[in-house]
N, C-alpha and C. Protein backbone atom coordinates (compact mmCIF):
# COMPACT_ATOMS: atom_id res chain seq x y z
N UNK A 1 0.84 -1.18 0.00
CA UNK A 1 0.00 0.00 0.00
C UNK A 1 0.88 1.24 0.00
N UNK A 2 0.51 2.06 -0.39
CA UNK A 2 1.33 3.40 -0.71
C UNK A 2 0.84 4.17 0.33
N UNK A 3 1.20 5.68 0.14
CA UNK A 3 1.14 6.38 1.22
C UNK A 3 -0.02 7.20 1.43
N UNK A 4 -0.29 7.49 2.84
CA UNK A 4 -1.65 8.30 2.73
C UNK A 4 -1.84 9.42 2.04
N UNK A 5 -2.81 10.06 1.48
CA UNK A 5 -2.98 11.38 0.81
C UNK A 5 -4.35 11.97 0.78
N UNK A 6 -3.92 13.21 1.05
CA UNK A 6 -5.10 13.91 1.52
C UNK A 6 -5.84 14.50 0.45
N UNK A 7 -7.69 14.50 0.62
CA UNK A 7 -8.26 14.81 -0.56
C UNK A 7 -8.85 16.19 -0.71
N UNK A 8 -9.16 16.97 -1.17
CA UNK A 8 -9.65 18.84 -0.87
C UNK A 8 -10.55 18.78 0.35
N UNK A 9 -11.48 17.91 0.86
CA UNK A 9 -12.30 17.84 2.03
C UNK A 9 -11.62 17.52 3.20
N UNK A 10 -9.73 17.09 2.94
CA UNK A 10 -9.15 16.93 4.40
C UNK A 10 -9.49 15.26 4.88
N UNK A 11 -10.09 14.67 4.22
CA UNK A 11 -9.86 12.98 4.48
C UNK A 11 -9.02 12.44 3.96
N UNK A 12 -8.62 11.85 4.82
CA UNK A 12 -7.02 10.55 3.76
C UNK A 12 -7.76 9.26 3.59
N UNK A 13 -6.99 9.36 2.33
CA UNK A 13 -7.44 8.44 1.76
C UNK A 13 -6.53 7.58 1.78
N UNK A 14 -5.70 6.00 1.00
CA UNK A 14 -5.10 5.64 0.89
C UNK A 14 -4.77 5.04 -0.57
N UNK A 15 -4.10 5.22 -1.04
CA UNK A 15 -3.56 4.62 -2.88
C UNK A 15 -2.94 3.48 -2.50
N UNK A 16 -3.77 2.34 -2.75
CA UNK A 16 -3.52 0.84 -3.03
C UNK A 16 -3.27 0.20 -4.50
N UNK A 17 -2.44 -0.36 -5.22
CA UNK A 17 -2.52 -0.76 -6.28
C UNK A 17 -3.40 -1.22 -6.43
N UNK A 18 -3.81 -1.63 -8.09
CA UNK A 18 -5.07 -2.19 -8.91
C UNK A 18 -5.45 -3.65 -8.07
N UNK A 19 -4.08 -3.91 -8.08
CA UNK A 19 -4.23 -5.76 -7.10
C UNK A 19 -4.66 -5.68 -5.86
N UNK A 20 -3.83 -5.02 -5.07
CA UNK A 20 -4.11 -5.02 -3.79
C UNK A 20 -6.01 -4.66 -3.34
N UNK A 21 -6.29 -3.90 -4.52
CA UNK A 21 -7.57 -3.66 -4.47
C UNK A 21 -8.60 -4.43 -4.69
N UNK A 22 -8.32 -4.97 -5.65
CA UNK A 22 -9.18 -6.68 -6.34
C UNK A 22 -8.56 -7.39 -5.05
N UNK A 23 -8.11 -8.07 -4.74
CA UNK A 23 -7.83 -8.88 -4.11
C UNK A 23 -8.67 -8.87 -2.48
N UNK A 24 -8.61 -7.31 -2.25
CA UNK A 24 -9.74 -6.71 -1.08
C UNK A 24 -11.19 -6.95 -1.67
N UNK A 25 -11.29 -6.33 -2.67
CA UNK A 25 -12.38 -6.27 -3.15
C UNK A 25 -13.35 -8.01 -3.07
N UNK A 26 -12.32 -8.91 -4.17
CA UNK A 26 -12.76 -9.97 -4.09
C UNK A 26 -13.13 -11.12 -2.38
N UNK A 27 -12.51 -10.90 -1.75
CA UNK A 27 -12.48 -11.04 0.02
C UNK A 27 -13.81 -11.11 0.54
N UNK A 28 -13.87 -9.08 0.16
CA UNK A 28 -15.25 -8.72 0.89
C UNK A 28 -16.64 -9.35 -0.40
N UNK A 29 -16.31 -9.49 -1.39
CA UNK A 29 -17.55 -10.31 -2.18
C UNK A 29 -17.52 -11.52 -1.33
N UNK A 30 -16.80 -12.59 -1.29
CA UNK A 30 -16.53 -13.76 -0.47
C UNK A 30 -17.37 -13.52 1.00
N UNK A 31 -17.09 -12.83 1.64
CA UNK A 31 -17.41 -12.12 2.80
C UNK A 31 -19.07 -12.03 2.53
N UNK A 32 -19.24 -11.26 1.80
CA UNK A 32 -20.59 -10.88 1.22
C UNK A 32 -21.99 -12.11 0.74
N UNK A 33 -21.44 -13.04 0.18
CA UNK A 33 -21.91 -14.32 -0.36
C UNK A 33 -22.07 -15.15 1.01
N UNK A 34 -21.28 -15.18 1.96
CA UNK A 34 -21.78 -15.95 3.02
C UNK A 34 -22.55 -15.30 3.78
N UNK A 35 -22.85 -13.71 3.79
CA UNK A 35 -23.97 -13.03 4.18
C UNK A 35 -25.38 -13.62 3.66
N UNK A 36 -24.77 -13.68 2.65
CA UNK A 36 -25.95 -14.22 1.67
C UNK A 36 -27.40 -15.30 2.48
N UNK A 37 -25.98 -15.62 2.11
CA UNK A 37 -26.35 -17.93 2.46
C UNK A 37 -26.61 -17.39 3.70
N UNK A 38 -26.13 -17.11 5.13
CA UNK A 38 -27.03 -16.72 6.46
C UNK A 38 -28.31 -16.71 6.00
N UNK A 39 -28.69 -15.37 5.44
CA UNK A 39 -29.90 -14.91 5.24
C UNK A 39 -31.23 -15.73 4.35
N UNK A 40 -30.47 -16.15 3.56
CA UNK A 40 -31.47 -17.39 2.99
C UNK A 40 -31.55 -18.79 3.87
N UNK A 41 -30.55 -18.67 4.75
CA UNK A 41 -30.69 -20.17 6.03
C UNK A 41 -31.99 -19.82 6.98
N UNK A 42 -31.80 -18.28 7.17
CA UNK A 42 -33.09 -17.84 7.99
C UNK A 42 -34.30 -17.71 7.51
N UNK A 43 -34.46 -17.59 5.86
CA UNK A 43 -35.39 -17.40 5.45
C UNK A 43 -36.19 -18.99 5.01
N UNK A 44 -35.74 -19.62 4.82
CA UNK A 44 -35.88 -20.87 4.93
C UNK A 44 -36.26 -21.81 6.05
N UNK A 45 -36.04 -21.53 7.24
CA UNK A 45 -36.23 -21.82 8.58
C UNK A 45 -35.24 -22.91 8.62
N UNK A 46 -33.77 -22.79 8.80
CA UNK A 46 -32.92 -23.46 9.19
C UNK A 46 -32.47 -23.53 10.63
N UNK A 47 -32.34 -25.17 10.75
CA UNK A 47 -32.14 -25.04 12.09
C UNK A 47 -30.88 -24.20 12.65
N UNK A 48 -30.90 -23.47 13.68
CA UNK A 48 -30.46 -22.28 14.86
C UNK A 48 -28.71 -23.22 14.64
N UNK A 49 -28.61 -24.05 14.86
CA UNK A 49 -26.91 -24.05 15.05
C UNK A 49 -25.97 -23.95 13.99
N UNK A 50 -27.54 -24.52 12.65
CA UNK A 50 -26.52 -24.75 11.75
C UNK A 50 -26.35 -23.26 11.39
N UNK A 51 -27.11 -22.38 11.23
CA UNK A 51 -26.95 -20.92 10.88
C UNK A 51 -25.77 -20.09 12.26
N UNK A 52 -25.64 -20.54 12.92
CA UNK A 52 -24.54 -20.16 14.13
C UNK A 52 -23.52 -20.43 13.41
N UNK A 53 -23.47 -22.01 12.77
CA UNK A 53 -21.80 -22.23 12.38
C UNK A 53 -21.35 -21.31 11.55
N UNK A 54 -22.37 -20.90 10.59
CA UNK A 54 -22.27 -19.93 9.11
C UNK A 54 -21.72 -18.54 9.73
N UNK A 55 -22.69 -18.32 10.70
CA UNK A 55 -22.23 -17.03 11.40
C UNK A 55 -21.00 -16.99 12.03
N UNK A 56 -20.83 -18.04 12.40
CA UNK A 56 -18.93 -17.71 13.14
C UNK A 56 -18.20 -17.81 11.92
N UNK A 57 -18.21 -18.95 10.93
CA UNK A 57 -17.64 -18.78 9.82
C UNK A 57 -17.31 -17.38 8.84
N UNK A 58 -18.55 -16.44 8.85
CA UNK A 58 -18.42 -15.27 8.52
C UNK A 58 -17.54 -14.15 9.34
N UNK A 59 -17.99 -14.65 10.58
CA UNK A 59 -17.42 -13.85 11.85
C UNK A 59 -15.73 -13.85 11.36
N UNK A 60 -15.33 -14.99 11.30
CA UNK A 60 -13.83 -15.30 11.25
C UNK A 60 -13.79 -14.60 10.10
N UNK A 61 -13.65 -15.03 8.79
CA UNK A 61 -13.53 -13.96 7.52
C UNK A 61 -13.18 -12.73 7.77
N UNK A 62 -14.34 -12.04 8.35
CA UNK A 62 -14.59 -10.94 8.63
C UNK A 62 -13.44 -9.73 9.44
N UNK A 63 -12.55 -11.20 10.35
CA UNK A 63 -11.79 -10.75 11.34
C UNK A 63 -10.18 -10.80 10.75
N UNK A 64 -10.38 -12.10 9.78
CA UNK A 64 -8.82 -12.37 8.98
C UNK A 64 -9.02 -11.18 8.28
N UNK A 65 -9.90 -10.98 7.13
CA UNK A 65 -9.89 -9.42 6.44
C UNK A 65 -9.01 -8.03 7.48
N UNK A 66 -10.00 -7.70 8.37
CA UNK A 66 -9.35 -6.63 9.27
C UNK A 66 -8.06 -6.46 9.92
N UNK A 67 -7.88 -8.18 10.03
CA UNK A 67 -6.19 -8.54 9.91
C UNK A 67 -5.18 -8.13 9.24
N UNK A 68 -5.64 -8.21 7.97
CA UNK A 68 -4.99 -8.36 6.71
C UNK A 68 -4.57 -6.97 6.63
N UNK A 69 -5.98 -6.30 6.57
CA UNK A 69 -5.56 -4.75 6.21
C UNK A 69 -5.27 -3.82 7.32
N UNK A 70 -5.15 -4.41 8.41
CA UNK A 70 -4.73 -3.42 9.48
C UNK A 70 -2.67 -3.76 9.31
N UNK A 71 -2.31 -5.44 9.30
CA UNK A 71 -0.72 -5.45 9.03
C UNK A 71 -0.50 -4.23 7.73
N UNK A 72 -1.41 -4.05 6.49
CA UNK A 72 -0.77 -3.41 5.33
C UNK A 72 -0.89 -1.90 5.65
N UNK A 73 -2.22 -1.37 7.08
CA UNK A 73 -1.65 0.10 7.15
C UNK A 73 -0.25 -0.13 8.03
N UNK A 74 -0.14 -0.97 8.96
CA UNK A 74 0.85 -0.27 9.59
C UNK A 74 2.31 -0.25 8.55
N UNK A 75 2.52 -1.72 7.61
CA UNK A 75 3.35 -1.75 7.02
C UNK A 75 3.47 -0.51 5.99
N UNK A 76 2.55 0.01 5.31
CA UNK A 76 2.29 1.18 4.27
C UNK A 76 2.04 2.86 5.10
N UNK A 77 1.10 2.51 5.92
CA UNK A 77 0.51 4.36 5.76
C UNK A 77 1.34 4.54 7.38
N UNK A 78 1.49 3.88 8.06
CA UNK A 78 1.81 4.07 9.73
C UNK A 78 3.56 4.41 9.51
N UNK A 79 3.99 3.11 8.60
CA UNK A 79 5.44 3.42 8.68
C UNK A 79 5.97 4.23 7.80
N UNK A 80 5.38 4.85 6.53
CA UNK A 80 5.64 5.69 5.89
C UNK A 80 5.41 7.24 6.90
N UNK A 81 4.43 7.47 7.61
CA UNK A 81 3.84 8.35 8.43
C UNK A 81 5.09 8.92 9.31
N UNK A 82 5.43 7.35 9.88
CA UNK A 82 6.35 7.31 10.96
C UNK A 82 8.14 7.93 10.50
N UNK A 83 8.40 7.39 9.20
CA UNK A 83 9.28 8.08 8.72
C UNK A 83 9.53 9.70 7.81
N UNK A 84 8.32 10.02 8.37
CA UNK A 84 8.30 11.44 7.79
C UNK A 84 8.47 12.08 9.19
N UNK A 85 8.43 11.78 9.88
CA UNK A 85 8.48 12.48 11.45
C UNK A 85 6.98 12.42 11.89
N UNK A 86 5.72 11.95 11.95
CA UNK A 86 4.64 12.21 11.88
C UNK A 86 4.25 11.00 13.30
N UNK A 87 3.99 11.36 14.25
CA UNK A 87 3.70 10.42 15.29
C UNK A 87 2.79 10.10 15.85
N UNK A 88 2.02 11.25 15.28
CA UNK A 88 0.38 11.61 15.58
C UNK A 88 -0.33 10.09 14.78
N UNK A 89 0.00 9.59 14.13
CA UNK A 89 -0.36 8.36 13.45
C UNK A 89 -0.33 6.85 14.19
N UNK A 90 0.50 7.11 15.66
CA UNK A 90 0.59 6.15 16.35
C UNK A 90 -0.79 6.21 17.44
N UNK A 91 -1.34 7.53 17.91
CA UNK A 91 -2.66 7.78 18.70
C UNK A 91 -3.56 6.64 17.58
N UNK A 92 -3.91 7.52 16.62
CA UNK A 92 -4.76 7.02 15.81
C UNK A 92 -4.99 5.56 15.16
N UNK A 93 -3.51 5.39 15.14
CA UNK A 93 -3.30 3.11 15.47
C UNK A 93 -3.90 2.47 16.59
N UNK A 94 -3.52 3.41 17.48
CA UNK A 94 -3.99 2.54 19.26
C UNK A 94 -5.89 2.63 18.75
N UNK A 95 -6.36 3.93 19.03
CA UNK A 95 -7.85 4.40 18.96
C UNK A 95 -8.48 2.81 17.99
N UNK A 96 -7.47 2.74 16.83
CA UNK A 96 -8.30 2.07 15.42
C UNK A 96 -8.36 0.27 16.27
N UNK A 97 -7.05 0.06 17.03
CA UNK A 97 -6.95 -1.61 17.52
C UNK A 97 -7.61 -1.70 18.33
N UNK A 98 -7.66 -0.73 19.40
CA UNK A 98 -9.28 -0.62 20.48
C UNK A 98 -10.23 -0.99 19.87
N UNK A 99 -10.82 -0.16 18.82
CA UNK A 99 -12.03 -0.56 18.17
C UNK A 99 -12.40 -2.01 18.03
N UNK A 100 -11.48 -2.33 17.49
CA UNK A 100 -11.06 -3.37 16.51
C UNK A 100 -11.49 -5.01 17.84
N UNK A 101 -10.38 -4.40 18.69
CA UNK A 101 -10.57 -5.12 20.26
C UNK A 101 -11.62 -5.81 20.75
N UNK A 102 -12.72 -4.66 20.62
CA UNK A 102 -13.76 -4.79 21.42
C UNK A 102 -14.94 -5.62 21.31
């Protein structure tokens, strides 16, 4: 991932290559499709555990994803940040893994 950059409204954004983006992209479809299947387990009247397993199954996905892309900010936008002199980027790491934590 490349480095953060700021857009005329003052949000950063982040410039990920074409891949790195498909590759997210394709994840959260994956991610998305087992939303799916939940929702048609419920609509169907499937029994309660088997729709639990689906749900932790998604759960996990859900959590390797945030994995994934939390190692590529720190490796990309935190340590690029960090080598500009910019430290204020380390508050905003802690705040984001709290979240993340909870």
């Amino acid at each position: 991932m490349s480095e953060n950059k700021c857009c005329c409204s003052g949000q950063k954004t982040t410039k990920r290559s074409d891949e790195d983006r498909r590759k997210l992209i394709n994840r959260l479809s994956r991610i998305e499709g087992q939303i799916r299947g939940i929702k048609r387990m419920v609509e169907s009247d499937a029994y309660c555990p088997d729709i639990l397993n689906q749900c932790a199954a998604a759960i996990s996905a859900l959590n390797g994803f945030s994995k994934d892309l939390v190692g590529a900010h720190i490796r990309g936008c935190v340590a690029h940040d960090l080598r500009e002199g910019d430290d204020s980027v380390l508050d905003e790491l802690i705040t984001t893994l709290q979240k993340l934590m909870r």
